[in-house]
N, C-alpha and C. Protein backbone atom coordinates (compact mmCIF):
# COMPACT_ATOMS: atom_id res chain seq x y z
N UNK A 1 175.46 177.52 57.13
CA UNK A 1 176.39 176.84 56.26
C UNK A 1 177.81 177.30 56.56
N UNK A 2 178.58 176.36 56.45
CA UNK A 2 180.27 176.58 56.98
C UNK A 2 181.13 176.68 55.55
N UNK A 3 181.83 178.00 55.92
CA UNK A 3 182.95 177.98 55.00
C UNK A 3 183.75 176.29 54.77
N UNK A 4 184.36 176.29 53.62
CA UNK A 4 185.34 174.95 53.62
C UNK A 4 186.49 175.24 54.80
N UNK A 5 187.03 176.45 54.73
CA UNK A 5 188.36 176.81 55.71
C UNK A 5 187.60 176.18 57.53
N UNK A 6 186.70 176.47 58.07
CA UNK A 6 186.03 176.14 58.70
C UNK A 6 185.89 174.91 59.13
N UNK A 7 186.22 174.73 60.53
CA UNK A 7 185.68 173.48 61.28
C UNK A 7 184.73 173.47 62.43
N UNK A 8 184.39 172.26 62.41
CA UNK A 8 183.20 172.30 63.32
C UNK A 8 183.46 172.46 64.45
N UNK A 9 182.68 173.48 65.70
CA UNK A 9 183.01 174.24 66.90
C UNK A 9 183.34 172.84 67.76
N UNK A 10 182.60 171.53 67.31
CA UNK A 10 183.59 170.29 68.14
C UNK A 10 184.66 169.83 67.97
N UNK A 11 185.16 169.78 67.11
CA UNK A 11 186.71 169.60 66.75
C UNK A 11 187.85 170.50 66.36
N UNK A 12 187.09 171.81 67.07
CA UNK A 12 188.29 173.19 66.79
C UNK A 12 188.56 173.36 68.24
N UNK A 13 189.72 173.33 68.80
CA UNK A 13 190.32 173.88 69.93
C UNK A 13 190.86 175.35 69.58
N UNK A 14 191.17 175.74 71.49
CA UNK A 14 191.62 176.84 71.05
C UNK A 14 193.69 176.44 71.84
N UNK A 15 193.89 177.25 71.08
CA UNK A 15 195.31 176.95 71.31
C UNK A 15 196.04 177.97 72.51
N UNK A 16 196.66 177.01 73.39
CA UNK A 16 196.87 177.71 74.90
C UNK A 16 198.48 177.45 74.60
N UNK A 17 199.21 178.42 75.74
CA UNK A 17 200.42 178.18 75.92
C UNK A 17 200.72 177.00 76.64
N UNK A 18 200.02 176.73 77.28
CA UNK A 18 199.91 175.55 78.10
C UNK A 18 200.29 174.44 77.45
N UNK A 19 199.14 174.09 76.61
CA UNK A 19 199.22 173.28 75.29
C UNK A 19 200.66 173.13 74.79
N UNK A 20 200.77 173.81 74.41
CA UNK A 20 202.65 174.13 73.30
C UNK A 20 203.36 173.79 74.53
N UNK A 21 203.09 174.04 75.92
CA UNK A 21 204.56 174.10 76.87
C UNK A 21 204.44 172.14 77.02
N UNK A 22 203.30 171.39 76.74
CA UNK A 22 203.02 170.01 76.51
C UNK A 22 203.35 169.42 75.28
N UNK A 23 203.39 170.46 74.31
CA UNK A 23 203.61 169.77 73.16
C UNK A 23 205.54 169.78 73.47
N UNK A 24 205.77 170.82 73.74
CA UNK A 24 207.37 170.53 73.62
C UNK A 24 207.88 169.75 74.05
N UNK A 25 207.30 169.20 75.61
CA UNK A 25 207.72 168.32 76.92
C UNK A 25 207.91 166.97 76.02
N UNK A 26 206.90 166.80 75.43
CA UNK A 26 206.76 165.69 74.43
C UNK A 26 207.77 165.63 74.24
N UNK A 27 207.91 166.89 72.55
CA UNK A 27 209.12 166.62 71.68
C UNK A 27 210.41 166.63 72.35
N UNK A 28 211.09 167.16 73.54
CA UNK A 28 211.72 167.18 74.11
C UNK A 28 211.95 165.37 74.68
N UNK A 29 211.52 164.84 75.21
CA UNK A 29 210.93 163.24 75.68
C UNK A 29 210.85 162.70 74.60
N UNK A 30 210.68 162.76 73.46
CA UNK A 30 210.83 162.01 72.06
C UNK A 30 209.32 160.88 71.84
N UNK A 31 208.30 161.08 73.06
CA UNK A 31 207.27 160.17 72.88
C UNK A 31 206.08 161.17 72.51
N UNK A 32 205.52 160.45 71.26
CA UNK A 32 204.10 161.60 70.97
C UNK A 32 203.09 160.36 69.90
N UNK A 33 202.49 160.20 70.09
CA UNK A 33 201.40 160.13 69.26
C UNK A 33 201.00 160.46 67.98
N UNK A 34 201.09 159.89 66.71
CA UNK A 34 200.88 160.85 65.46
C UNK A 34 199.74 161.12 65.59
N UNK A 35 198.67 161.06 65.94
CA UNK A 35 197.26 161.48 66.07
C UNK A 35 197.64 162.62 66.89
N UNK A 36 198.14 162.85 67.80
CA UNK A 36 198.23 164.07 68.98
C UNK A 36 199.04 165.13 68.15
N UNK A 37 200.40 164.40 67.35
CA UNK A 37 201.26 165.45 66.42
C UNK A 37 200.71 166.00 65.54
N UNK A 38 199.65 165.29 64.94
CA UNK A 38 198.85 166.29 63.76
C UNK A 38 198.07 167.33 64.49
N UNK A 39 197.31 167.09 65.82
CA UNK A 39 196.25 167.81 66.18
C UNK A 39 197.08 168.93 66.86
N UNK A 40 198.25 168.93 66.98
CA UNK A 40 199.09 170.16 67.06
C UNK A 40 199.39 171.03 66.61
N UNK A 41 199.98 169.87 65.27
CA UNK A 41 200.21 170.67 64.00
C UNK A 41 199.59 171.83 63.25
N UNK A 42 198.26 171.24 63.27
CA UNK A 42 196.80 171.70 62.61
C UNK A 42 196.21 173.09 63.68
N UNK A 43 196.87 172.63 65.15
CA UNK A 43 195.91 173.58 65.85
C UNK A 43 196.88 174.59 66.86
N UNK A 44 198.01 174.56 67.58
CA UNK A 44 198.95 175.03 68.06
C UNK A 44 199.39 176.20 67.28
N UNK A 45 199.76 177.62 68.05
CA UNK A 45 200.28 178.83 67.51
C UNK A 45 201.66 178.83 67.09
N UNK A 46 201.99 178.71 66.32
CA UNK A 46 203.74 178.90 66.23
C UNK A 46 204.30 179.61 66.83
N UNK A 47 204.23 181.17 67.42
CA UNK A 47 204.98 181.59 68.48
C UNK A 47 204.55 180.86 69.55
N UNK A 48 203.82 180.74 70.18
CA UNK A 48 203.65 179.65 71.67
C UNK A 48 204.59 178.44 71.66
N UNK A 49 204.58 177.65 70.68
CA UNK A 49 205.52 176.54 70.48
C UNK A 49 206.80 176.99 70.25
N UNK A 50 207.44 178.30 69.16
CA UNK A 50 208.95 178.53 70.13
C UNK A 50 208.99 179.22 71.21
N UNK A 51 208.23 179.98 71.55
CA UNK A 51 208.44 180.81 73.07
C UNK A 51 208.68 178.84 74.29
N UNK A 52 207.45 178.38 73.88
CA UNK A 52 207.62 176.99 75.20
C UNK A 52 209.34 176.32 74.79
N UNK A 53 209.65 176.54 73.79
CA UNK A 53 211.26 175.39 72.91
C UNK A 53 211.83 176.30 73.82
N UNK A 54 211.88 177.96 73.70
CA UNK A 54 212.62 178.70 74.25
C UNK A 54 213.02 178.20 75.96
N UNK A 55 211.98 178.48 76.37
CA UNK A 55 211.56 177.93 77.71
C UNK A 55 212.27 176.46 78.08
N UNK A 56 211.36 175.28 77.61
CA UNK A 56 212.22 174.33 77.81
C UNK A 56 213.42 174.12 77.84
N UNK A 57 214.14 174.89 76.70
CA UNK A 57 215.92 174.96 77.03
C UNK A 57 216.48 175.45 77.64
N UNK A 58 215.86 176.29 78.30
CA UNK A 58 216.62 177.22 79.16
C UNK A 58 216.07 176.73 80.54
N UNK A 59 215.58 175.56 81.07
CA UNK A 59 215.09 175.08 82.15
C UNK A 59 216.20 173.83 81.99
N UNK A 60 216.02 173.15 81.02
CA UNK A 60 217.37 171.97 80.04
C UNK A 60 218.67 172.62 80.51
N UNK A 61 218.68 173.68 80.27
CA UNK A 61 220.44 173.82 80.68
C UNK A 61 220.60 174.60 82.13
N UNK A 62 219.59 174.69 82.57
CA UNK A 62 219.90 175.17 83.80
C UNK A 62 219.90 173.76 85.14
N UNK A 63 219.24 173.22 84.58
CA UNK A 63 218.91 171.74 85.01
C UNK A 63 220.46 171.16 85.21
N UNK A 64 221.11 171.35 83.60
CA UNK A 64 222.17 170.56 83.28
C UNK A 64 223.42 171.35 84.51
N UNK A 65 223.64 172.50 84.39
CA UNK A 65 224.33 173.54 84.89
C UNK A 65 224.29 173.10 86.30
N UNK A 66 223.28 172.72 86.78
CA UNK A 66 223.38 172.49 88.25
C UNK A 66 223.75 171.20 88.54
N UNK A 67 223.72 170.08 87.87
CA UNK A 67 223.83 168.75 88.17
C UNK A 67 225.32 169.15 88.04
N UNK A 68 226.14 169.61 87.44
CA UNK A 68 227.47 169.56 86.59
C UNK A 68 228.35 170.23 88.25
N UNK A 69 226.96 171.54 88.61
CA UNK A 69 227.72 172.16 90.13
C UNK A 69 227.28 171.37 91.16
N UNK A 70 227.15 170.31 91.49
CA UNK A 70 226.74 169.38 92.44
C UNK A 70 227.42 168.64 92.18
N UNK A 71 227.89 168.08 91.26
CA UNK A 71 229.16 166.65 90.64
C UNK A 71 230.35 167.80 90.97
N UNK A 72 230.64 168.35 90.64
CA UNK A 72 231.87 169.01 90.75
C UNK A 72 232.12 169.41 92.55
N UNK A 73 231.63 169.74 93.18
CA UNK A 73 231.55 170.33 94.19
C UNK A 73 231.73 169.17 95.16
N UNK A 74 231.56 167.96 94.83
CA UNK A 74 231.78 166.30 95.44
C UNK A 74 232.71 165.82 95.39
């Protein structure tokens, strides 16, 4: 018998950094799925998801930083 807190071992993931570094790419890209946003919501670590925000921005402005030294340098 299963606790209520408890879900069934088929519909419990385990939550990867991987995961979160996909979930951000998303939110970053502005396209997501509300079915995919809840199953995030519900299942994703909160430090993994800001460590990946962390990450993504600092790939975002280094990205930006270089386009800006390639336009300038022309």
């Amino acid at each position: 018998m299963m606790d209520a807190d408890e879900q069934p071992p088929e519909s419990r993931r385990k939550s990867s950094f991987g995961r979160s570094m996909k979930a951000v790419f998303w939110s970053f890209f502005g396209v997501r799925k509300r079915r995919d946003y809840e199953d995030d919501a519900a299942n994703l670590n909160p430090f993994h998801v800001i460590l990946a925000a962390l990450l993504g921005l600092a790939i975002f402005i280094g990205v930006l930083v270089l386009l800006v030294k390639i336009a300038v340098a022309q």
